[in-house]
C-alpha atoms as a PDB file:
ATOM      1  CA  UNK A   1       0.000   0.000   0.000  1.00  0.00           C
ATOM      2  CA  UNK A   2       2.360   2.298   1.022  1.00  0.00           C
ATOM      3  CA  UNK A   3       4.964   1.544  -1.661  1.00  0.00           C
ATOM      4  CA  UNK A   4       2.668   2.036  -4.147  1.00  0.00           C
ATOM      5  CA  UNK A   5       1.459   5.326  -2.919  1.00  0.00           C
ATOM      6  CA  UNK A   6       5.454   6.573  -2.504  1.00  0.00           C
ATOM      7  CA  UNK A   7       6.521   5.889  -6.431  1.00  0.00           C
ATOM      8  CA  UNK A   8       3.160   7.432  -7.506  1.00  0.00           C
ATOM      9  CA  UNK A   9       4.042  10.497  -5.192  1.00  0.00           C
ATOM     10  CA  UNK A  10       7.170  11.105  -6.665  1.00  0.00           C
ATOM     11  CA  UNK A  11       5.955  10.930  -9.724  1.00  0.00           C
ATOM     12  CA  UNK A  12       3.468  13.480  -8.841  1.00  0.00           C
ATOM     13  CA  UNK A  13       5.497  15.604  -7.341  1.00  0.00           C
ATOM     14  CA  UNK A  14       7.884  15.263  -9.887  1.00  0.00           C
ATOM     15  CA  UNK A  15       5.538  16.375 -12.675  1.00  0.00           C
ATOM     16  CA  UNK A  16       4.489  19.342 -11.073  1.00  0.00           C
ATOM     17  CA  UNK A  17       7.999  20.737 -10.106  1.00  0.00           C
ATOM     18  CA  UNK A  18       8.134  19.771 -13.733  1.00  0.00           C
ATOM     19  CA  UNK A  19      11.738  18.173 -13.684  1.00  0.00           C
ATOM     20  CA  UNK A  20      12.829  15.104 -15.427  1.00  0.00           C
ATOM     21  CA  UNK A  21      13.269  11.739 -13.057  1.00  0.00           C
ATOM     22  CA  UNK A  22      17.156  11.715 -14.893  1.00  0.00           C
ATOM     23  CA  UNK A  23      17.256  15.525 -13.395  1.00  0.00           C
ATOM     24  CA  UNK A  24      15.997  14.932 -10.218  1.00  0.00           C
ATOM     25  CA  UNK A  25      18.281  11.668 -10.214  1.00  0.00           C
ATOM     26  CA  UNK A  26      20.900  13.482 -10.804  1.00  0.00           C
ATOM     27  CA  UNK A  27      20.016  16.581  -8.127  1.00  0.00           C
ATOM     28  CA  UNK A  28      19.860  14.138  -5.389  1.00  0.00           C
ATOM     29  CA  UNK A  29      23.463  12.668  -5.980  1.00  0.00           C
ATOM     30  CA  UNK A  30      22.263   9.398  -7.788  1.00  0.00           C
ATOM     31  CA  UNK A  31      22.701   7.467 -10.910  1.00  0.00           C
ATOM     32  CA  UNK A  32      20.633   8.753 -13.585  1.00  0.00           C
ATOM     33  CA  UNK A  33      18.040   6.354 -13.274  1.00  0.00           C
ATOM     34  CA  UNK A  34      17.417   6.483  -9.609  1.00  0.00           C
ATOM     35  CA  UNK A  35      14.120   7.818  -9.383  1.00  0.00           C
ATOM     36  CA  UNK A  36      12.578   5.976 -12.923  1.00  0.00           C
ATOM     37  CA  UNK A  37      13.345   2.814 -11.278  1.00  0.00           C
ATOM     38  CA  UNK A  38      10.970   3.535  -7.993  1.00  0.00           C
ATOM     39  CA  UNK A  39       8.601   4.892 -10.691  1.00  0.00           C
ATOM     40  CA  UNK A  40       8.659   2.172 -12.624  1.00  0.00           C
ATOM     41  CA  UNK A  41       7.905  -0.006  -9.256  1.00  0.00           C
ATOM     42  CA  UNK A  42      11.789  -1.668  -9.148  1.00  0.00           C
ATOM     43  CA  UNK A  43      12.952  -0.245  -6.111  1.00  0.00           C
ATOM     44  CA  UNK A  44      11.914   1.935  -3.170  1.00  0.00           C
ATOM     45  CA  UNK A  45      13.817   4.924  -1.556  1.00  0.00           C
ATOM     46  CA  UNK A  46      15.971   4.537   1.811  1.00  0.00           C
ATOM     47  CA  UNK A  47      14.663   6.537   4.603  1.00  0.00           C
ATOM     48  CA  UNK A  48      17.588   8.350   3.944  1.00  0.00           C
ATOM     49  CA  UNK A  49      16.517   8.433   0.334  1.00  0.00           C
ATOM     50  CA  UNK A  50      12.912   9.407   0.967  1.00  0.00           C
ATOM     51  CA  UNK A  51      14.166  12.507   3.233  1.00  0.00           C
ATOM     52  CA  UNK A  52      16.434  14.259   0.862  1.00  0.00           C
ATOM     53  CA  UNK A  53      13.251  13.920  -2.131  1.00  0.00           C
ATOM     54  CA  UNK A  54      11.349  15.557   0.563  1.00  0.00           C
ATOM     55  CA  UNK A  55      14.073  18.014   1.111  1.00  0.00           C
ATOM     56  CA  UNK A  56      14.626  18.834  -2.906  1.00  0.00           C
ATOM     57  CA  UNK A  57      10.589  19.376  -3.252  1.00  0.00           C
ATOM     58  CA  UNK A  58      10.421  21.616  -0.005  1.00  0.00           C
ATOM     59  CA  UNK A  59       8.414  19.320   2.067  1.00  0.00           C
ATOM     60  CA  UNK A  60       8.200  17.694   4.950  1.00  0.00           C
ATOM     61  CA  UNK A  61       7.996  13.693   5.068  1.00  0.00           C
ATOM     62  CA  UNK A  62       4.604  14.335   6.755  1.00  0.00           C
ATOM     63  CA  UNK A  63       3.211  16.729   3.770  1.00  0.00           C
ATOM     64  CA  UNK A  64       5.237  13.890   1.174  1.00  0.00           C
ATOM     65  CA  UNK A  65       2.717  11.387   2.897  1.00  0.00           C
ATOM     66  CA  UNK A  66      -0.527  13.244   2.885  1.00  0.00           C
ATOM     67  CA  UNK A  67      -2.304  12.050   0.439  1.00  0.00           C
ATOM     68  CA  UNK A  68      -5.255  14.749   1.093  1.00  0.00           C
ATOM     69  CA  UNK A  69      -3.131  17.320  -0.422  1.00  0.00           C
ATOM     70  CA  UNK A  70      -2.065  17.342  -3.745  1.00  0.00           C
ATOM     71  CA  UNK A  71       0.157  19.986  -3.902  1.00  0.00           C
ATOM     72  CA  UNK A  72       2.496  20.020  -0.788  1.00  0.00           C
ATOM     73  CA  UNK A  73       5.048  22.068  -1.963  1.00  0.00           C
ATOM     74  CA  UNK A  74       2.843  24.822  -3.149  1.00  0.00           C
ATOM     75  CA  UNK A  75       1.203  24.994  -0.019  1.00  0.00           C
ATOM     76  CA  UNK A  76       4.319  25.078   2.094  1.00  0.00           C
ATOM     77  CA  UNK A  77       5.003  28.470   0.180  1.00  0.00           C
ATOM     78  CA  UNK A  78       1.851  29.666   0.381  1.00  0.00           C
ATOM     79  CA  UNK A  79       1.578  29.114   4.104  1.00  0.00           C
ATOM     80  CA  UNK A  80       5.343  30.514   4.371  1.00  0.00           C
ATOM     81  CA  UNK A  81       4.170  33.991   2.655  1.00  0.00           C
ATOM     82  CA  UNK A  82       0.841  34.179   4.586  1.00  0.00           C
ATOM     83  CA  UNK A  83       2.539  34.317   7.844  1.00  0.00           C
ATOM     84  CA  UNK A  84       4.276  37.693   6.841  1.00  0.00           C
ATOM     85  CA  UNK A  85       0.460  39.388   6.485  1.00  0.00           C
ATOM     86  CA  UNK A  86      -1.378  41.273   8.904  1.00  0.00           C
ATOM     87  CA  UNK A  87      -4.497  40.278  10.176  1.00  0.00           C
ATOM     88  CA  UNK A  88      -7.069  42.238   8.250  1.00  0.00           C
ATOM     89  CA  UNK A  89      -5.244  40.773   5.004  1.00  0.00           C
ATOM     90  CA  UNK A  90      -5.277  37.696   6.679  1.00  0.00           C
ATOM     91  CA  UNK A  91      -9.245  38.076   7.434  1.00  0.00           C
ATOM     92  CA  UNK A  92      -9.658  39.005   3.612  1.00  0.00           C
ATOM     93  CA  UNK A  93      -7.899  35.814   2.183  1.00  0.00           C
ATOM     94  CA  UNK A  94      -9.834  33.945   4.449  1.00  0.00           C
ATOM     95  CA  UNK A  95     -13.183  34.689   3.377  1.00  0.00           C
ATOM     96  CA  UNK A  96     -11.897  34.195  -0.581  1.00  0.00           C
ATOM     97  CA  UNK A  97     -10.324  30.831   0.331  1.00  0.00           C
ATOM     98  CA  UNK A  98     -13.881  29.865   1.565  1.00  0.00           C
ATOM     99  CA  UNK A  99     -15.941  31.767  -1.332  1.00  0.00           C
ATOM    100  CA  UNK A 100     -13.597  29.714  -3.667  1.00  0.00           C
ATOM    101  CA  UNK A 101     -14.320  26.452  -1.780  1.00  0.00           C
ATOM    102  CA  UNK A 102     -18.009  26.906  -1.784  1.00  0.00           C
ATOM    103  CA  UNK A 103     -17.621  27.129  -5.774  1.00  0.00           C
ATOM    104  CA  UNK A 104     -16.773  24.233  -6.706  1.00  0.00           C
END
């Protein structure tokens, strides 16, 4: 279960950072095809391994392993510039994130 979701995750994450799995391979000190072998369902990262991914995307291991949100990364900077606002901006955001959630 778990493997599964951890090679599609990459992927995913992968895609949206939109970087090649020979670049990001490559970025995290491995042999080229590193990353297109967990994709491909051949091997699994090291703890070790699964850290520094989370480290290259921005994440935590926690936001790498919740599946609820589908753009981790993103989020992390989002929530990293929000916490430089005042609270009237803060207030406004607020009430667009939940006019925006109501809409769909």
């Amino acid at each position: 279960m778990y493997e599964e979701f951890t090679q599609n995750r990459i992927a995913e994450l992968r895609m949206q950072k939109n970087v090649s799995a020979r670049e990001l391979s490559l970025a995290l000190g491995q042999n080229s095809s590193y990353i297109n072998q967990i994709e491909n369902r051949k091997a699994l990262p090291s703890l070790q391994g699964l850290f520094y991914i989370c480290e290259y995307f921005g994440i935590t291991p926690q936001q790498f392993f919740d599946s609820s949100d589908p753009c981790p990364a993103r989020l992390a900077q989002l929530t990293e510039e929000l916490k430089g606002l005042d609270e009237e901006t803060l207030t406004h955001i607020a009430a667009l994130v939940h006019r925006l959630a109501d809409s769909r």
